[in-house]
PDB file of N, CA and C in Angstrom:
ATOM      1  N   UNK A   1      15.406  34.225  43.064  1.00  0.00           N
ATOM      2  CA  UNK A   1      16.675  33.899  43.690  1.00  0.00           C
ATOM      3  C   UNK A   1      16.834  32.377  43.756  1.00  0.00           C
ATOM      4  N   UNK A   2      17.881  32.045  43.713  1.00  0.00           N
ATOM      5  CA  UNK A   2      18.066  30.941  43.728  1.00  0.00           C
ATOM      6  C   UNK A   2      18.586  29.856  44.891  1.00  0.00           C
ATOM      7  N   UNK A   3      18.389  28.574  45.172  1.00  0.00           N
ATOM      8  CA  UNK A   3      17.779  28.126  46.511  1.00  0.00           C
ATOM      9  C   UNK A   3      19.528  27.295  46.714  1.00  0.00           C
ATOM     10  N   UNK A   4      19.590  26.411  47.495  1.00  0.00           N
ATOM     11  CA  UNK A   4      20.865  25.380  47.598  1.00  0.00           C
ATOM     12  C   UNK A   4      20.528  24.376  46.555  1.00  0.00           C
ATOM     13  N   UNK A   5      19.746  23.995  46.533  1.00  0.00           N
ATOM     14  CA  UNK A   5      19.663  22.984  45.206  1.00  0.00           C
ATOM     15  C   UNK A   5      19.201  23.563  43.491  1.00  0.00           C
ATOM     16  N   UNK A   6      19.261  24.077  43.639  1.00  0.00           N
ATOM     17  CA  UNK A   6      19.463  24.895  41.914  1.00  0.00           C
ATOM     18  C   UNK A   6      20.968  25.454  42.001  1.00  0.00           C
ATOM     19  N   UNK A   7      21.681  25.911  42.868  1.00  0.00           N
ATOM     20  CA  UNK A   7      23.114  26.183  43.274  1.00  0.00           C
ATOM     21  C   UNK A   7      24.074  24.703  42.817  1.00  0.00           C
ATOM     22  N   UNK A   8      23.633  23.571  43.375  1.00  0.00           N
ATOM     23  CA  UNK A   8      23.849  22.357  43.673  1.00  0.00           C
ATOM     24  C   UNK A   8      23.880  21.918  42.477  1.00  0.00           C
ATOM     25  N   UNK A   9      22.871  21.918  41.719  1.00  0.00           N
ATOM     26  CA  UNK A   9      22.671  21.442  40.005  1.00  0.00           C
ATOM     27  C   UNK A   9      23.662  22.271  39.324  1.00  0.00           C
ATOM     28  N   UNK A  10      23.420  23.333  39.568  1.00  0.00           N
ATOM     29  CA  UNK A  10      24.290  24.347  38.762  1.00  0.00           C
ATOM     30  C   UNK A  10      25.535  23.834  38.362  1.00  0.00           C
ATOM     31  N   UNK A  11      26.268  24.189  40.026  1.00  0.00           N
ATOM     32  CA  UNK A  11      27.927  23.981  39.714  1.00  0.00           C
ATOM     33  C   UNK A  11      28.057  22.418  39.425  1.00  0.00           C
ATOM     34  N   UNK A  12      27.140  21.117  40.173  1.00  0.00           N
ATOM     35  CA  UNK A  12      27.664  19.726  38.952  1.00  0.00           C
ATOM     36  C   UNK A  12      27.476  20.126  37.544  1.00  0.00           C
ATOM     37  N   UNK A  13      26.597  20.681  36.930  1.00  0.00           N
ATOM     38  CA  UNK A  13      26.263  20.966  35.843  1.00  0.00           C
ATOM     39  C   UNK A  13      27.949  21.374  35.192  1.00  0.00           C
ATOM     40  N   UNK A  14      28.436  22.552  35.856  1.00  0.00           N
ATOM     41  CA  UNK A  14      29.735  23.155  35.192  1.00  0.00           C
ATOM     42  C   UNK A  14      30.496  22.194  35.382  1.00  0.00           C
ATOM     43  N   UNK A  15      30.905  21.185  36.687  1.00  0.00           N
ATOM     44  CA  UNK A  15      31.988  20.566  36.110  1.00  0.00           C
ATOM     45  C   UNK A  15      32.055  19.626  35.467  1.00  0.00           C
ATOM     46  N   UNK A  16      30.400  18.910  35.072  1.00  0.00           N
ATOM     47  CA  UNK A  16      30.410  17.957  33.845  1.00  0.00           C
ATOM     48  C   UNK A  16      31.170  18.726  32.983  1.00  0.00           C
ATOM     49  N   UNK A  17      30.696  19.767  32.515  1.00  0.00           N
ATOM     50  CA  UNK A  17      30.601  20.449  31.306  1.00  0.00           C
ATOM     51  C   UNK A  17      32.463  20.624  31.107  1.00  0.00           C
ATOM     52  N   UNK A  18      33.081  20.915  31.927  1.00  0.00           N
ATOM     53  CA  UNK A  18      34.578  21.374  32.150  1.00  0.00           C
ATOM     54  C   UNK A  18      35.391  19.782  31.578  1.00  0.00           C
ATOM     55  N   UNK A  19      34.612  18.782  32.609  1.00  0.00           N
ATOM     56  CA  UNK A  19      35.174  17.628  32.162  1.00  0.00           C
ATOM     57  C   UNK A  19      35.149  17.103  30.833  1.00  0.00           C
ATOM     58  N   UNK A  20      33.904  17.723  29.929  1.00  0.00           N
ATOM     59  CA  UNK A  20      33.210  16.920  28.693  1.00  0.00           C
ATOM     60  C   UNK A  20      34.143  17.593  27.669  1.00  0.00           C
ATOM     61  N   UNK A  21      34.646  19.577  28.360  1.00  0.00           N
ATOM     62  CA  UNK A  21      35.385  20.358  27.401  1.00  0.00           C
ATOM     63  C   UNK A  21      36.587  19.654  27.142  1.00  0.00           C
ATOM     64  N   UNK A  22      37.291  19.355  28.399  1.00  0.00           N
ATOM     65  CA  UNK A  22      38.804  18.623  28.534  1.00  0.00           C
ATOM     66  C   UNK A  22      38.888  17.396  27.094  1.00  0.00           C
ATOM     67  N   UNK A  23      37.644  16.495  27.807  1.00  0.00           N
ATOM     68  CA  UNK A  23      37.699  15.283  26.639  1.00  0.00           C
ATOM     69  C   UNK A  23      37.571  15.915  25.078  1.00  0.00           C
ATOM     70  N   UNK A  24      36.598  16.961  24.929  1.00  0.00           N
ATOM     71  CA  UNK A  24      36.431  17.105  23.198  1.00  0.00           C
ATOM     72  C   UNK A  24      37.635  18.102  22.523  1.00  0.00           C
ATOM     73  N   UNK A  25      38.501  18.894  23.493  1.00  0.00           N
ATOM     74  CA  UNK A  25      39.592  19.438  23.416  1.00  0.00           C
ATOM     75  C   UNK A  25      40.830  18.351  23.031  1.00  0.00           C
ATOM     76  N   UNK A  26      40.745  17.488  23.898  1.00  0.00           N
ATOM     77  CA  UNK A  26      41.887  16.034  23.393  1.00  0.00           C
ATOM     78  C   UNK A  26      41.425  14.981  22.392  1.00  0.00           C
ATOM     79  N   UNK A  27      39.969  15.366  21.997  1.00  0.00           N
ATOM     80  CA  UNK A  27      39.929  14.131  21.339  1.00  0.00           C
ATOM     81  C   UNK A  27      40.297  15.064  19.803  1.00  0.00           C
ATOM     82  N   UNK A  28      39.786  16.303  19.677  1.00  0.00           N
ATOM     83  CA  UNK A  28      40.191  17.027  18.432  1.00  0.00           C
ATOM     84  C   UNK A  28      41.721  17.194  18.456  1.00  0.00           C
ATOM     85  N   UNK A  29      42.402  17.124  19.267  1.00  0.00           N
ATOM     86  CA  UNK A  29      43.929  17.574  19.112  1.00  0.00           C
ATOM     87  C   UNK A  29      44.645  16.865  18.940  1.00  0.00           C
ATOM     88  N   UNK A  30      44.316  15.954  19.823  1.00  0.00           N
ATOM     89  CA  UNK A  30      45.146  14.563  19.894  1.00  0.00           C
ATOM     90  C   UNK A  30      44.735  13.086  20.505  1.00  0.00           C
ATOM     91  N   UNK A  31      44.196  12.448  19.189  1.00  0.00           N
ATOM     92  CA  UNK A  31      42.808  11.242  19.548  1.00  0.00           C
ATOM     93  C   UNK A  31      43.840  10.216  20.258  1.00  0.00           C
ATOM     94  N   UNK A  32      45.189   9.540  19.765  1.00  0.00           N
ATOM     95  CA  UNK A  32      46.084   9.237  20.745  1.00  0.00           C
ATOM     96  C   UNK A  32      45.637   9.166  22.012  1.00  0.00           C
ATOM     97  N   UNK A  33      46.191  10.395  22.141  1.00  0.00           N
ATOM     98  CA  UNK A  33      45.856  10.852  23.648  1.00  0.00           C
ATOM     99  C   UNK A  33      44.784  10.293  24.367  1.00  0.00           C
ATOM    100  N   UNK A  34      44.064  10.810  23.894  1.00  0.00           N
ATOM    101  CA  UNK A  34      42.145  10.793  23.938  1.00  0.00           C
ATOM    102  C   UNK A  34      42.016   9.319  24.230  1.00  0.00           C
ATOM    103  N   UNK A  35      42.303   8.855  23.130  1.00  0.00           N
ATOM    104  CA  UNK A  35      42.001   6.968  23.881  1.00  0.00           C
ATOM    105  C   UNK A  35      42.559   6.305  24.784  1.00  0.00           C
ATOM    106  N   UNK A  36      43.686   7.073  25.155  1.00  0.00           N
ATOM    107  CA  UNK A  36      44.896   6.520  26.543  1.00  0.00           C
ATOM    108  C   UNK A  36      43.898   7.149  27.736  1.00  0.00           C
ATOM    109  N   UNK A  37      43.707   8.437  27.671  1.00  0.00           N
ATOM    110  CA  UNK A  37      42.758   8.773  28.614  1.00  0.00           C
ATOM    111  C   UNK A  37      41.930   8.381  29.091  1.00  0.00           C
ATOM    112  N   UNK A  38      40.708   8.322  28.267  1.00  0.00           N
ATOM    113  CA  UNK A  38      39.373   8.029  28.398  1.00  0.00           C
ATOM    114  C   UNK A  38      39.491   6.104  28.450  1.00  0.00           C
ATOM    115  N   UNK A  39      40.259   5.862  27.748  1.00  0.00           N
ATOM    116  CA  UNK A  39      41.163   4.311  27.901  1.00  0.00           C
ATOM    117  C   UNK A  39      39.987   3.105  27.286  1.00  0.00           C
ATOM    118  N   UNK A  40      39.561   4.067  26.052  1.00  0.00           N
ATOM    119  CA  UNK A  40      38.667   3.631  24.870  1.00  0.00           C
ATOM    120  C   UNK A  40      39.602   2.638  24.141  1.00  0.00           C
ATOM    121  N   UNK A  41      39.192   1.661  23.796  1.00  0.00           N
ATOM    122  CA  UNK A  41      39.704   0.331  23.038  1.00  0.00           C
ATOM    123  C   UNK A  41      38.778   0.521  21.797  1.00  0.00           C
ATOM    124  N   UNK A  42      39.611   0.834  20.166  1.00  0.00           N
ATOM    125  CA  UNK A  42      39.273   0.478  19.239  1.00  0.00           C
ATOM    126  C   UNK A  42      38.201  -0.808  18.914  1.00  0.00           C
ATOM    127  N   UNK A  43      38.748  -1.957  19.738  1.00  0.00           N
ATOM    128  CA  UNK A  43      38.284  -3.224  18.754  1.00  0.00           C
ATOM    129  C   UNK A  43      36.363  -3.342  19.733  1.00  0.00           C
ATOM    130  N   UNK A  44      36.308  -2.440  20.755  1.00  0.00           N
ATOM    131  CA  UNK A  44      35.095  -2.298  21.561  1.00  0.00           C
ATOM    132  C   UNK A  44      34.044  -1.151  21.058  1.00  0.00           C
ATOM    133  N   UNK A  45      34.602  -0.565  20.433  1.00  0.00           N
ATOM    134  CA  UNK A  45      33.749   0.534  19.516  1.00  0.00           C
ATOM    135  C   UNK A  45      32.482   0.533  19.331  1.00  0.00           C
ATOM    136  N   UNK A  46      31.899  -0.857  18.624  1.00  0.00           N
ATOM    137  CA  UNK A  46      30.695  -1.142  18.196  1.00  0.00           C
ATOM    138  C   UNK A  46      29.691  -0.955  20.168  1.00  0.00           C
ATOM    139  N   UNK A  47      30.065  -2.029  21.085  1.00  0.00           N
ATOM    140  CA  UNK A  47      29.725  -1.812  21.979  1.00  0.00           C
ATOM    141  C   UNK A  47      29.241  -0.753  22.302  1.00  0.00           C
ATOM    142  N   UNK A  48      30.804   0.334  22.565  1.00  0.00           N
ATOM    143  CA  UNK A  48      30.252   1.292  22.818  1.00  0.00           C
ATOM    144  C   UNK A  48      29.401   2.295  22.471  1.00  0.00           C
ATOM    145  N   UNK A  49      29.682   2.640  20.870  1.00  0.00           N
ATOM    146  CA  UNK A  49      28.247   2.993  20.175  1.00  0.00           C
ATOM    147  C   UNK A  49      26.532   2.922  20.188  1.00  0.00           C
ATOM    148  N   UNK A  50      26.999   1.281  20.729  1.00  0.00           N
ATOM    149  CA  UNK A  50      25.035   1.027  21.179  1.00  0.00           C
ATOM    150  C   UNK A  50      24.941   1.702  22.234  1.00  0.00           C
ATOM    151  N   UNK A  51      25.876   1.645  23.411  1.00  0.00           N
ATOM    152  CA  UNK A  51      25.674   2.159  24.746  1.00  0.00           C
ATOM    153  C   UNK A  51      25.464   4.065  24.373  1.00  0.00           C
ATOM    154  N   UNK A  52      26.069   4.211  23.520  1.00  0.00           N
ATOM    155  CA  UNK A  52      25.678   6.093  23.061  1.00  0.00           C
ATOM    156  C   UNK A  52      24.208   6.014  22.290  1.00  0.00           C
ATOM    157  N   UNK A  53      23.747   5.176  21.716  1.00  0.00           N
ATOM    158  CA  UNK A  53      22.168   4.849  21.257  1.00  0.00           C
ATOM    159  C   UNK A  53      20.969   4.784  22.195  1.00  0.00           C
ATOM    160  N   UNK A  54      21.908   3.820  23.170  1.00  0.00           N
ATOM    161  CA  UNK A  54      21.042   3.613  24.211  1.00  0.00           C
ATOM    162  C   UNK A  54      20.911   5.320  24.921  1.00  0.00           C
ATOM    163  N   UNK A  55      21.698   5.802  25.260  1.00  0.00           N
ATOM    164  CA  UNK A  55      22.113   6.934  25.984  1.00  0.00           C
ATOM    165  C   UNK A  55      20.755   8.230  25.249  1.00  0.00           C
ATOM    166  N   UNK A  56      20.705   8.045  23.928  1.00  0.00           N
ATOM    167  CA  UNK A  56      20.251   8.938  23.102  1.00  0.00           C
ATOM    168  C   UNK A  56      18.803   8.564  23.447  1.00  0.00           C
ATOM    169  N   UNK A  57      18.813   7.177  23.099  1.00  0.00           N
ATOM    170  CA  UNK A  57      17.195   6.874  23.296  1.00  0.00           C
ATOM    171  C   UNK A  57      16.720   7.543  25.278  1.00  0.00           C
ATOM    172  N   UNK A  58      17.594   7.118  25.887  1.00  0.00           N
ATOM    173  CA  UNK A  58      16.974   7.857  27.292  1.00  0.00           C
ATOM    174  C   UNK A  58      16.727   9.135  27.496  1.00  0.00           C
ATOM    175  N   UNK A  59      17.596  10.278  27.224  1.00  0.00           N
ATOM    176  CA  UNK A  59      17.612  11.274  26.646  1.00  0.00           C
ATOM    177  C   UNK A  59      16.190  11.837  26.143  1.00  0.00           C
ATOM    178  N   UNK A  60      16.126  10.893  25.128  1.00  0.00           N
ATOM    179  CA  UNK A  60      14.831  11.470  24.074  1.00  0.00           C
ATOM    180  C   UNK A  60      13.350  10.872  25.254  1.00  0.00           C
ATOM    181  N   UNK A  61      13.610   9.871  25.567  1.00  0.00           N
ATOM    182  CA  UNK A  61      12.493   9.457  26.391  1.00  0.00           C
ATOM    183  C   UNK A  61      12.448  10.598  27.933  1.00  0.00           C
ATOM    184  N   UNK A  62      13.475  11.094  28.520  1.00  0.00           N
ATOM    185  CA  UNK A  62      13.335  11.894  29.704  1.00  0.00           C
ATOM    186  C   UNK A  62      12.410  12.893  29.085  1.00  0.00           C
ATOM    187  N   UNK A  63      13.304  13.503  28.056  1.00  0.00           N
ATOM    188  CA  UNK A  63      12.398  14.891  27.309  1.00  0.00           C
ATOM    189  C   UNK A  63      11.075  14.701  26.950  1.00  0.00           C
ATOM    190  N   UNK A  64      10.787  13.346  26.487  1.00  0.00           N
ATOM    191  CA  UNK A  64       8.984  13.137  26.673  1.00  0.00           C
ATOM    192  C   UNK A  64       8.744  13.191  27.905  1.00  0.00           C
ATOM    193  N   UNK A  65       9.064  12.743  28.385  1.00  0.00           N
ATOM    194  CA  UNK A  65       8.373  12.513  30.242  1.00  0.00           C
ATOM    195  C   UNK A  65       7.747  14.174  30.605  1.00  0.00           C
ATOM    196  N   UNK A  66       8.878  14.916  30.732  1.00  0.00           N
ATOM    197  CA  UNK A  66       8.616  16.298  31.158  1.00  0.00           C
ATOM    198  C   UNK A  66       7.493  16.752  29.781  1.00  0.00           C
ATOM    199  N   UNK A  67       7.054  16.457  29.114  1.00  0.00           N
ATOM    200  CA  UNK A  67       6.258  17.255  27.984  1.00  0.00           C
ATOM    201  C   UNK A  67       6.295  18.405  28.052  1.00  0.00           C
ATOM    202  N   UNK A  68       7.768  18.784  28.352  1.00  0.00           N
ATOM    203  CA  UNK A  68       8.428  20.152  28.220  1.00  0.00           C
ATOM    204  C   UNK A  68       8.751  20.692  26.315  1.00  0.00           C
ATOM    205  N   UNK A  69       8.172  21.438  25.269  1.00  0.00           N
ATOM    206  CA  UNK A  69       8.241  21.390  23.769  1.00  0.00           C
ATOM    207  C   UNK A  69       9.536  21.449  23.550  1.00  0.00           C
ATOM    208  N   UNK A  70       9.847  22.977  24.831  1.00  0.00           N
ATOM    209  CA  UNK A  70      11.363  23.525  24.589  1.00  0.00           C
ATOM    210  C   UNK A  70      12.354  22.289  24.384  1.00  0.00           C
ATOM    211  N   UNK A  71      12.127  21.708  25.766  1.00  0.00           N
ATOM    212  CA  UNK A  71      13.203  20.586  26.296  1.00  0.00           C
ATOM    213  C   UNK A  71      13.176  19.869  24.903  1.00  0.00           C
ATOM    214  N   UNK A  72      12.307  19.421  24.613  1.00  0.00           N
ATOM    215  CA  UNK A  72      12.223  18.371  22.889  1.00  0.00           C
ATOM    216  C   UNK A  72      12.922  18.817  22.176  1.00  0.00           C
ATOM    217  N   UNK A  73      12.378  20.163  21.992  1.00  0.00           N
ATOM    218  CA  UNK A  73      13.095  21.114  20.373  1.00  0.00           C
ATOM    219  C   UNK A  73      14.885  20.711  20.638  1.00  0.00           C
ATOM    220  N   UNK A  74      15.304  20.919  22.268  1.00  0.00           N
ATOM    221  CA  UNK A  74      16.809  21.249  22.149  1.00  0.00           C
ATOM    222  C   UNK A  74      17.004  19.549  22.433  1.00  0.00           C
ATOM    223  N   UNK A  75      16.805  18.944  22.539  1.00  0.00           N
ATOM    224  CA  UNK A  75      16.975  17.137  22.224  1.00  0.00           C
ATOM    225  C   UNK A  75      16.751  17.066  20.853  1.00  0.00           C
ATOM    226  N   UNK A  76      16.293  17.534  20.205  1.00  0.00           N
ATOM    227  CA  UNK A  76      16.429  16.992  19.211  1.00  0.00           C
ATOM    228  C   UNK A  76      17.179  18.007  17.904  1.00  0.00           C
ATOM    229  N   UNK A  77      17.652  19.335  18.389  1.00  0.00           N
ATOM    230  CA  UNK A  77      18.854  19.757  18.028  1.00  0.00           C
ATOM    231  C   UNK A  77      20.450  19.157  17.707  1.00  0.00           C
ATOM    232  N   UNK A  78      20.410  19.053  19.699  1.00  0.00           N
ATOM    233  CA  UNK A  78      21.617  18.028  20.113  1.00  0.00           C
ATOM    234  C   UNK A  78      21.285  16.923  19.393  1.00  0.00           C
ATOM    235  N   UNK A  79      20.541  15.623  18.872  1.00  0.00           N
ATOM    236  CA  UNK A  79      20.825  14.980  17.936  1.00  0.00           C
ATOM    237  C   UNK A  79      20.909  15.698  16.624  1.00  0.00           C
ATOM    238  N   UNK A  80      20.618  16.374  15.961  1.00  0.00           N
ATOM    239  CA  UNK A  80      20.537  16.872  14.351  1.00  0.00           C
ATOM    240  C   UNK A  80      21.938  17.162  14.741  1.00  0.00           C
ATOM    241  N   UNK A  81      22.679  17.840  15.347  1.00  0.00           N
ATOM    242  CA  UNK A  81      24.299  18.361  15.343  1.00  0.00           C
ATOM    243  C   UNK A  81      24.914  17.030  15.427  1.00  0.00           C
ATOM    244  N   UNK A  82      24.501  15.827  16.011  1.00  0.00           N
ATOM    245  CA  UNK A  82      25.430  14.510  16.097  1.00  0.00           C
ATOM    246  C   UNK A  82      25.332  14.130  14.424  1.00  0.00           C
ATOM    247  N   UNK A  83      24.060  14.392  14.136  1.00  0.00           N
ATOM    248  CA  UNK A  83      24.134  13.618  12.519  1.00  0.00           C
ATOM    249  C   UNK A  83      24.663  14.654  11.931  1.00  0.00           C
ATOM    250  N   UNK A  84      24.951  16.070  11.880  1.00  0.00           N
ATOM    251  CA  UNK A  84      25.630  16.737  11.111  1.00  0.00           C
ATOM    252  C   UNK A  84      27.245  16.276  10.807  1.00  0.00           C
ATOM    253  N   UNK A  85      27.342  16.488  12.317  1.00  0.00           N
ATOM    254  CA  UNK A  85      28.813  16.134  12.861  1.00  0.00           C
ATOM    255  C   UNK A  85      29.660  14.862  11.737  1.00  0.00           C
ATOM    256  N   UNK A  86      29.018  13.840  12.234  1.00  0.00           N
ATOM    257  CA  UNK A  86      29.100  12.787  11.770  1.00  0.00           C
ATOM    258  C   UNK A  86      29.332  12.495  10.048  1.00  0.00           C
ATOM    259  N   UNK A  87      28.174  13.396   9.597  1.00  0.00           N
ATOM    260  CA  UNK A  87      27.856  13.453   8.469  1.00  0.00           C
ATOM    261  C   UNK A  87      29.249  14.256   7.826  1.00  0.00           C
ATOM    262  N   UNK A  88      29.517  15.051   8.430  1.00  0.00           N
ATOM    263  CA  UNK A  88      30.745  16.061   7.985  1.00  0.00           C
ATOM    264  C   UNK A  88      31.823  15.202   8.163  1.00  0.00           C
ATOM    265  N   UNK A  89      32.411  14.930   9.040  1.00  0.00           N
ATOM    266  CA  UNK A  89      33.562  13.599   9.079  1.00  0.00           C
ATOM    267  C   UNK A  89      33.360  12.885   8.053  1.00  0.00           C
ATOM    268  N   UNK A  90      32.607  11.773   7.773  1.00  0.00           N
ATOM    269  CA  UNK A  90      32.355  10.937   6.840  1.00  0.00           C
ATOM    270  C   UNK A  90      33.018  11.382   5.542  1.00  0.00           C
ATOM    271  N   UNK A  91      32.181  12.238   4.912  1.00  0.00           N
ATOM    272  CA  UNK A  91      32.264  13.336   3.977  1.00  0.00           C
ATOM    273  C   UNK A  91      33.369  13.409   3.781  1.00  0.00           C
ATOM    274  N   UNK A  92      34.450  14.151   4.455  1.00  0.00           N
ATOM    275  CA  UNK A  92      35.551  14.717   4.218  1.00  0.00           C
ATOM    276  C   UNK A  92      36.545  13.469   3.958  1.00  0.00           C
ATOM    277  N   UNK A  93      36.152  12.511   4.962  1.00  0.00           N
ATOM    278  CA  UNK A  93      36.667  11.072   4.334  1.00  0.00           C
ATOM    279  C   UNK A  93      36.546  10.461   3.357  1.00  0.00           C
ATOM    280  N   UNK A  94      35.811  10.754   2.420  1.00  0.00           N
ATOM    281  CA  UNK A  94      35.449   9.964   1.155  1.00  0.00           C
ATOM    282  C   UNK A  94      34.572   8.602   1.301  1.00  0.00           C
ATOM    283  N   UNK A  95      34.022   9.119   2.733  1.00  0.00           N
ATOM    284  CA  UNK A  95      33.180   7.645   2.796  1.00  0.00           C
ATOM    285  C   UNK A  95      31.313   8.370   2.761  1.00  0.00           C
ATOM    286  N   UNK A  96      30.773   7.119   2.869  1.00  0.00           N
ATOM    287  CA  UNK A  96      29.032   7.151   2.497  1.00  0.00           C
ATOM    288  C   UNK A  96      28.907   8.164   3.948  1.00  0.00           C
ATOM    289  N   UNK A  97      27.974   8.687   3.571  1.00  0.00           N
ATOM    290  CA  UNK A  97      27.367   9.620   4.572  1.00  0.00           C
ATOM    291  C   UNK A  97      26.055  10.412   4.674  1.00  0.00           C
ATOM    292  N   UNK A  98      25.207  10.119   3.724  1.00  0.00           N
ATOM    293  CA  UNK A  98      23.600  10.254   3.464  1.00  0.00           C
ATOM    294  C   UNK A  98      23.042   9.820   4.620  1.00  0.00           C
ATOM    295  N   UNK A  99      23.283   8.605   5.388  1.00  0.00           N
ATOM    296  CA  UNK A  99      22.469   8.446   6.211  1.00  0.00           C
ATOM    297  C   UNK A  99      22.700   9.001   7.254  1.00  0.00           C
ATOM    298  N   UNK A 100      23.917   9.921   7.969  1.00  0.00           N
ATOM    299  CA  UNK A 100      23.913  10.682   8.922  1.00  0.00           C
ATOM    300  C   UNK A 100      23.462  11.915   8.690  1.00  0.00           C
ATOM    301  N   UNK A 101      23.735  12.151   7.636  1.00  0.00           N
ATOM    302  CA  UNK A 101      22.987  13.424   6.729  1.00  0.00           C
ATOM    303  C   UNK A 101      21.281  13.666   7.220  1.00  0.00           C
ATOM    304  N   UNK A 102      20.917  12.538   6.580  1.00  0.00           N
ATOM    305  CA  UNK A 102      19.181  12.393   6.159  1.00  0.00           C
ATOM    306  C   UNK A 102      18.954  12.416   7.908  1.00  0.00           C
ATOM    307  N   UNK A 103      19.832  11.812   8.910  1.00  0.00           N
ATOM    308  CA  UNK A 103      19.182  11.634  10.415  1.00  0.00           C
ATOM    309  C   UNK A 103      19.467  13.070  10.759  1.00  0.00           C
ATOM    310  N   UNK A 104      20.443  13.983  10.769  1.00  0.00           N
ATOM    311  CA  UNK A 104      20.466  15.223  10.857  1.00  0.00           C
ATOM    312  C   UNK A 104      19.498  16.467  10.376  1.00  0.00           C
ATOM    313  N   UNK A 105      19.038  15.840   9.247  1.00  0.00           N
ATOM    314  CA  UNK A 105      17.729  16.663   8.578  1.00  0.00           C
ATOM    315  C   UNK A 105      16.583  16.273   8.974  1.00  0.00           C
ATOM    316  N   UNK A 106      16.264  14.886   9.781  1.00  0.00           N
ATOM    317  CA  UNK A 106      14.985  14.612  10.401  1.00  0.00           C
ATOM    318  C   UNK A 106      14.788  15.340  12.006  1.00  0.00           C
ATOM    319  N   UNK A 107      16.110  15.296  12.012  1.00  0.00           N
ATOM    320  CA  UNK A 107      15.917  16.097  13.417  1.00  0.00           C
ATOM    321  C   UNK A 107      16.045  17.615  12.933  1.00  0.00           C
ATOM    322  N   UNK A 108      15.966  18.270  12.625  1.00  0.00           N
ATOM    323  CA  UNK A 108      16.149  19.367  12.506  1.00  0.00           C
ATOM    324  C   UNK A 108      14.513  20.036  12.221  1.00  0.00           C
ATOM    325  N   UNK A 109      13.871  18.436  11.173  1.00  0.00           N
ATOM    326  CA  UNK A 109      12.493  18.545  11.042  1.00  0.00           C
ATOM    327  C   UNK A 109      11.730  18.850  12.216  1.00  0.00           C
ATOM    328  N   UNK A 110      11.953  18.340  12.936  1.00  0.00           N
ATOM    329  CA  UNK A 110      11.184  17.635  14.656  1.00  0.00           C
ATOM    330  C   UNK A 110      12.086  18.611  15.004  1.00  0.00           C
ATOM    331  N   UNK A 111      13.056  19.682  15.070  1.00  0.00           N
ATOM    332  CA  UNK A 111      12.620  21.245  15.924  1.00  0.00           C
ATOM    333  C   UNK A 111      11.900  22.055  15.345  1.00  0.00           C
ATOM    334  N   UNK A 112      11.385  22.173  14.051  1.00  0.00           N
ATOM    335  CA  UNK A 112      10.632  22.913  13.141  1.00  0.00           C
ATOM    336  C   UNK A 112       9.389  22.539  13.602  1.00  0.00           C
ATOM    337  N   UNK A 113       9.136  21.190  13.839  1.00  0.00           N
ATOM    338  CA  UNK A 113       7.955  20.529  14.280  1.00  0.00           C
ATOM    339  C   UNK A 113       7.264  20.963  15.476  1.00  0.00           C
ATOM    340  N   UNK A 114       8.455  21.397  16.926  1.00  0.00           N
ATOM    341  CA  UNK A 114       8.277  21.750  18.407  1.00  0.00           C
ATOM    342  C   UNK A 114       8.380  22.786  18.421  1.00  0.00           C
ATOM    343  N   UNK A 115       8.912  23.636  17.187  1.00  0.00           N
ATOM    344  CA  UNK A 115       8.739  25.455  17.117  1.00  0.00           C
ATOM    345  C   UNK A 115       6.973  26.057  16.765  1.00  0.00           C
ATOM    346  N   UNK A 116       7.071  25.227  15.855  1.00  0.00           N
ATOM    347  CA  UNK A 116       5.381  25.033  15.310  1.00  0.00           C
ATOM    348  C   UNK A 116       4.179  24.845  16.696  1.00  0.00           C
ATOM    349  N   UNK A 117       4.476  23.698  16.995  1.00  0.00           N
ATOM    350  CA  UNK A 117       3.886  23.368  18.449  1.00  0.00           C
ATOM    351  C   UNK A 117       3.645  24.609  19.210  1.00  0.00           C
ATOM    352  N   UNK A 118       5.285  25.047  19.728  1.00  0.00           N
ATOM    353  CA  UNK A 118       5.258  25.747  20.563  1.00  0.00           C
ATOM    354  C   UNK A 118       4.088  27.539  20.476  1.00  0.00           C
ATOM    355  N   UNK A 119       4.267  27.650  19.655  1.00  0.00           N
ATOM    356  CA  UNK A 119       4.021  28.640  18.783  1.00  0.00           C
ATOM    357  C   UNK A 119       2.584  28.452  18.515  1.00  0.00           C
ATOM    358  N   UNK A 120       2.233  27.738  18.688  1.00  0.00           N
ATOM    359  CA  UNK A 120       0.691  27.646  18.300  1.00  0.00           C
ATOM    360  C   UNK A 120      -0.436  27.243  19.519  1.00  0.00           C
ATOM    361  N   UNK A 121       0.862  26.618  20.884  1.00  0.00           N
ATOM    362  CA  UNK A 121       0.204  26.671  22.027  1.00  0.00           C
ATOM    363  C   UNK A 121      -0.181  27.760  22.776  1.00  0.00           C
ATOM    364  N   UNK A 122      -1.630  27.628  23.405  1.00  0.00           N
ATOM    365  CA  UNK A 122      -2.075  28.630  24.097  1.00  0.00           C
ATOM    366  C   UNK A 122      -1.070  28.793  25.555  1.00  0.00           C
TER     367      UNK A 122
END
């Protein structure tokens, strides 16, 4: 059963998640929109990108901390789907895209890697 604070995590948990749906719902429909909203400035992009690097690198470092395999395997899913993602946009644009590609297939390695792990731990 579950206590007030697993209750507590829970429902912040859903309304990140509600809030994150809203944003990826407007940014696919209508990016317009999406940047008036979220009130993202084109010419700041690069910035913000490191700050999503940075974000990734903490991420990947929490999931070491816990030397949880699972927790790894699905960190490093959620990145292989960013380099897919990415990789697919590009693509369809007619622009270079191997290297989101190749980062999508390294991560995908490194859940093959934490399935292996997992799987072989006592």
């Amino acid at each position: 059963m579950l206590g007030w604070p697993e209750i507590a995590v829970l429902a912040l948990g859903a309304v990140a998640v509600v809030m994150l749906v809203r944003f990826i719902r407007c940014w696919i429909a209508d990016p317009p929109a999406a940047m008036r909203m979220s009130t993202h400035h084109p010419d700041l992009f690069p910035q913000v990108m490191a700050g999503r690097y940075i974000f990734m690198v903490l991420v990947l470092l929490g999931a070491m901390a816990t030397l949880n395999i699972l927790f790894m395997a699905f960190v490093f899913a959620a990145l292989a789907f960013l380099g897919f993602y990415d990789a697919a946009i590009y693509a369809r644009a007619g622009r270079p895209h191997a290297k989101h590609l190749q980062a999508g297939i390294a991560c995908v390695l490194a859940v093959a890697i934490c399935a292996g792990i997992w799987t072989l731990a006592p």
